[in-house]
N, C-alpha and C. Protein backbone atom coordinates (compact mmCIF):
# COMPACT_ATOMS: atom_id res chain seq x y z
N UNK A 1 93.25 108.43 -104.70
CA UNK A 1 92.10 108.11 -103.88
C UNK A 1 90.98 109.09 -104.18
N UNK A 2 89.82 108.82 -104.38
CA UNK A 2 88.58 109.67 -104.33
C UNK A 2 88.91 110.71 -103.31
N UNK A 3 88.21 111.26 -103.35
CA UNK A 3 88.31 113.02 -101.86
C UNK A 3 87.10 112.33 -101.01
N UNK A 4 87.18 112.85 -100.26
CA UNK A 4 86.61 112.91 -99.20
C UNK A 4 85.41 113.84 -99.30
N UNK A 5 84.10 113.64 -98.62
CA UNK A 5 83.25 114.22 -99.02
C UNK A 5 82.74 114.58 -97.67
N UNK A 6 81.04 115.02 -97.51
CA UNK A 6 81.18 114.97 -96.36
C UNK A 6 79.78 114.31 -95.83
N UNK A 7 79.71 113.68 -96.63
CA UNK A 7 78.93 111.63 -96.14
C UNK A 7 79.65 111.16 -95.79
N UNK A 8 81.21 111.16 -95.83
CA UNK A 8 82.35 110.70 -95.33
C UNK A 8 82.31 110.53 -93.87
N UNK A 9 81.92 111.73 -93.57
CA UNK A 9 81.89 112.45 -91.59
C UNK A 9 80.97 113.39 -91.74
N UNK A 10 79.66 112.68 -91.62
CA UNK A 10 78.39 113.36 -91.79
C UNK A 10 78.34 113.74 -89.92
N UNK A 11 79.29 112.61 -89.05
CA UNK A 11 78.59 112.37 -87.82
C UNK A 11 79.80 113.17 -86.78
N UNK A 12 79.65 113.77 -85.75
CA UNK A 12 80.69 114.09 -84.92
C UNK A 12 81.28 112.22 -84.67
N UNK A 13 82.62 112.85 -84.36
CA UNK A 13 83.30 111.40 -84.32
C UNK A 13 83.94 110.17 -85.23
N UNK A 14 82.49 110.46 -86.77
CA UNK A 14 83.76 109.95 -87.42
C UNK A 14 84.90 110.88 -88.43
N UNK A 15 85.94 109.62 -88.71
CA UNK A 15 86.95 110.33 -89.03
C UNK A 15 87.60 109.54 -90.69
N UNK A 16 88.16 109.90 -91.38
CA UNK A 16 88.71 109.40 -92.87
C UNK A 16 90.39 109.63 -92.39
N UNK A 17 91.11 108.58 -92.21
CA UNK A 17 92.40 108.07 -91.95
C UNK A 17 92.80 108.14 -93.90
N UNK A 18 93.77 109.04 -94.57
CA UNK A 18 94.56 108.29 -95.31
C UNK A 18 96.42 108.18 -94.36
N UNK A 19 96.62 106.54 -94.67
CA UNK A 19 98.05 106.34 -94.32
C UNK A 19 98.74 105.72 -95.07
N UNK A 20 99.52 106.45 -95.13
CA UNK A 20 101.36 105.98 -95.81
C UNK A 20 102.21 105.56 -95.18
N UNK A 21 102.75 104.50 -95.37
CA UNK A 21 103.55 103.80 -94.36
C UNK A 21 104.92 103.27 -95.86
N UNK A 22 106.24 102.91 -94.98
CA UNK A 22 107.16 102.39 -96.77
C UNK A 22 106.79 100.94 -96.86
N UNK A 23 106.07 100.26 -96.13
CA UNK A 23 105.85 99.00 -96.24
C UNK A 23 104.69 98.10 -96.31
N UNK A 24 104.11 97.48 -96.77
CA UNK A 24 102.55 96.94 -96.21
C UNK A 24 102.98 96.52 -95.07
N UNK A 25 104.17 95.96 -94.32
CA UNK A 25 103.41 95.41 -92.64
C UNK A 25 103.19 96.52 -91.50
N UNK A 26 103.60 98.02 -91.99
CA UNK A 26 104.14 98.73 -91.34
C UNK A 26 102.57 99.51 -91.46
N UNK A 27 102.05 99.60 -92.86
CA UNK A 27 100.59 100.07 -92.93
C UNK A 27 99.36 99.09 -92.06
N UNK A 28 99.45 97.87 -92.02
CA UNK A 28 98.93 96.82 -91.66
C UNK A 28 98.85 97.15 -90.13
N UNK A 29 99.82 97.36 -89.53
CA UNK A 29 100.18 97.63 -87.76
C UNK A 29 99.82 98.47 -87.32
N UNK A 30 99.26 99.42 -88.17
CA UNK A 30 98.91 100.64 -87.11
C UNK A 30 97.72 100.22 -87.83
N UNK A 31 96.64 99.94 -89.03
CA UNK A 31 95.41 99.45 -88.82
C UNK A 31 94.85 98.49 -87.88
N UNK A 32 95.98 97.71 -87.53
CA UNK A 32 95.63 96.68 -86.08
C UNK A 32 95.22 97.65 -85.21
N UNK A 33 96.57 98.78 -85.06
CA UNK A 33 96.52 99.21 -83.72
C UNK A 33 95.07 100.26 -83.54
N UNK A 34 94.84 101.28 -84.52
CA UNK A 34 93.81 101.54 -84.74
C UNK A 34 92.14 100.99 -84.42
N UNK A 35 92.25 99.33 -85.03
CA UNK A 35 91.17 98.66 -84.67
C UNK A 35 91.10 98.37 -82.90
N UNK A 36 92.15 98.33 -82.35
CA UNK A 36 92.04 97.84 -81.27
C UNK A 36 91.40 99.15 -80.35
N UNK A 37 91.86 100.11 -81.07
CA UNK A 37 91.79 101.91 -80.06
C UNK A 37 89.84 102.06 -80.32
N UNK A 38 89.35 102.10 -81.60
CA UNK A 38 88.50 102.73 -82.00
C UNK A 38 87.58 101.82 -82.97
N UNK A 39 86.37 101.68 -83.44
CA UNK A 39 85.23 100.91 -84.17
C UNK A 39 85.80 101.47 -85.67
N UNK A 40 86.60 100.67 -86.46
CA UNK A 40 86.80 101.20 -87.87
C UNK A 40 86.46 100.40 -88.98
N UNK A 41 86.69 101.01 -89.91
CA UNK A 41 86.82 100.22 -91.25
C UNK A 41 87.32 98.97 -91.44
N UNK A 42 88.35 98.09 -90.34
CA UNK A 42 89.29 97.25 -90.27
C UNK A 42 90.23 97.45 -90.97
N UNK A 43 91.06 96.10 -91.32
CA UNK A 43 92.53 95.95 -92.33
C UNK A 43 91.57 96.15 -93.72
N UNK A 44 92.54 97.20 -94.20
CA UNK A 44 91.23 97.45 -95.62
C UNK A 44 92.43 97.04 -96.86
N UNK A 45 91.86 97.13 -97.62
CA UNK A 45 93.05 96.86 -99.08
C UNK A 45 94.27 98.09 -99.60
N UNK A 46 95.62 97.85 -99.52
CA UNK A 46 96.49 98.80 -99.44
C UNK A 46 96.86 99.04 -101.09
N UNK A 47 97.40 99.86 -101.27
CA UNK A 47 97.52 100.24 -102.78
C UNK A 47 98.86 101.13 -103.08
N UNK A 48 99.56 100.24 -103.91
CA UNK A 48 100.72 101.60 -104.79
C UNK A 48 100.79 102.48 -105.47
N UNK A 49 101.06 103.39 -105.69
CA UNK A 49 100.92 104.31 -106.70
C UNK A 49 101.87 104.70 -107.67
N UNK A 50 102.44 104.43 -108.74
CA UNK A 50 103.23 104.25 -109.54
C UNK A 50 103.91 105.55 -109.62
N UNK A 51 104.94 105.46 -109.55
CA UNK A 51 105.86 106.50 -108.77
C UNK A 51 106.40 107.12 -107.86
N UNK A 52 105.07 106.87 -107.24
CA UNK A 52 105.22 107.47 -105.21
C UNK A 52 105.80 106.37 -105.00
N UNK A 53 106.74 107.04 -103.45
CA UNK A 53 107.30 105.60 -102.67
C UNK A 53 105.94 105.45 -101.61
N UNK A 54 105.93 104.62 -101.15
CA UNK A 54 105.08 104.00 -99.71
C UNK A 54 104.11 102.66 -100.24
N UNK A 55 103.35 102.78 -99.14
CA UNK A 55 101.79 101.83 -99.63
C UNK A 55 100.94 102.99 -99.04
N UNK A 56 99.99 102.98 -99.62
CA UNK A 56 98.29 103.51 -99.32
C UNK A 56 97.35 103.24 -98.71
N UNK A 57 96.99 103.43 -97.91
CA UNK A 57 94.93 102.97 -97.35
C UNK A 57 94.68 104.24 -96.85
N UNK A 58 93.38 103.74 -96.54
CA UNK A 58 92.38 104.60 -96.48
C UNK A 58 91.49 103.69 -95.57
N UNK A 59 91.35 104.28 -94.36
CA UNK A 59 90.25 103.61 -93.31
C UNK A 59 89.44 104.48 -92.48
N UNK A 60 88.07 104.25 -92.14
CA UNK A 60 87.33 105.19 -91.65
C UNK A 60 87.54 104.75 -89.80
N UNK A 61 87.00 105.45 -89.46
CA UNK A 61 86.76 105.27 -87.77
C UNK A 61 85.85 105.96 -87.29
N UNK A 62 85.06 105.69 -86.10
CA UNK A 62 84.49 106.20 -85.33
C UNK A 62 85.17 106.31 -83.76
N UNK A 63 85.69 107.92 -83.38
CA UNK A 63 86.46 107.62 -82.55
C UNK A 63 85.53 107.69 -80.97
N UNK A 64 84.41 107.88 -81.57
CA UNK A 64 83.37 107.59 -79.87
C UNK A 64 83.41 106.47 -79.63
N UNK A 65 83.23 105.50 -80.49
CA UNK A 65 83.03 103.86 -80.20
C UNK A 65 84.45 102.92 -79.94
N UNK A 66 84.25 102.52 -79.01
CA UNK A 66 85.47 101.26 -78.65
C UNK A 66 85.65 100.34 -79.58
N UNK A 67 87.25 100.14 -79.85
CA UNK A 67 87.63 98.88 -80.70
C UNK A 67 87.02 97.70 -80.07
N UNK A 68 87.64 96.89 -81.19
CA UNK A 68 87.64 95.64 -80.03
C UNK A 68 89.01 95.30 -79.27
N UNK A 69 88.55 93.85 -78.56
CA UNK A 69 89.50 93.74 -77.65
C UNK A 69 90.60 92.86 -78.14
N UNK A 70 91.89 93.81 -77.74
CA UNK A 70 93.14 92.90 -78.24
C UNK A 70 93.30 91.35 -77.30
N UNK A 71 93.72 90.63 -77.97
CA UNK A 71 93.84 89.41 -78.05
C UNK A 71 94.97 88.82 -76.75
């Protein structure tokens, strides 16, 4: 993944999530749960890394601002 910079979280509040999870539904579920807590990046595109075990993302958030509303 690129680094993190700090245009990344120029702002109090936001934040750069990387998560590893061993599964995509397992990475997928806590980006739900995430969206529902806080204003983010959404379900973003997950990625392997050839050799590592897990899946990858990378999602931003703003944790001042409200998700939306679960369903």
């Amino acid at each position: 993944m690129k680094p993190i910079d700090e245009q990344h979280i120029a702002e109090p509040g936001l934040v750069v999530l990387d998560i590893t999870g061993g599964d995509e539904d397992t990475v997928r579920a806590v980006m739900t749960a995430l969206e529902e807590r806080w204003a983010t990046s959404g379900i973003v595109p997950m990625r392997r890394d050839p050799g590592e075990p897990g899946v990858r993302a990378r999602s931003y958030a703003d944790v001042l601002r409200p998700g939306r509303e679960a369903p």
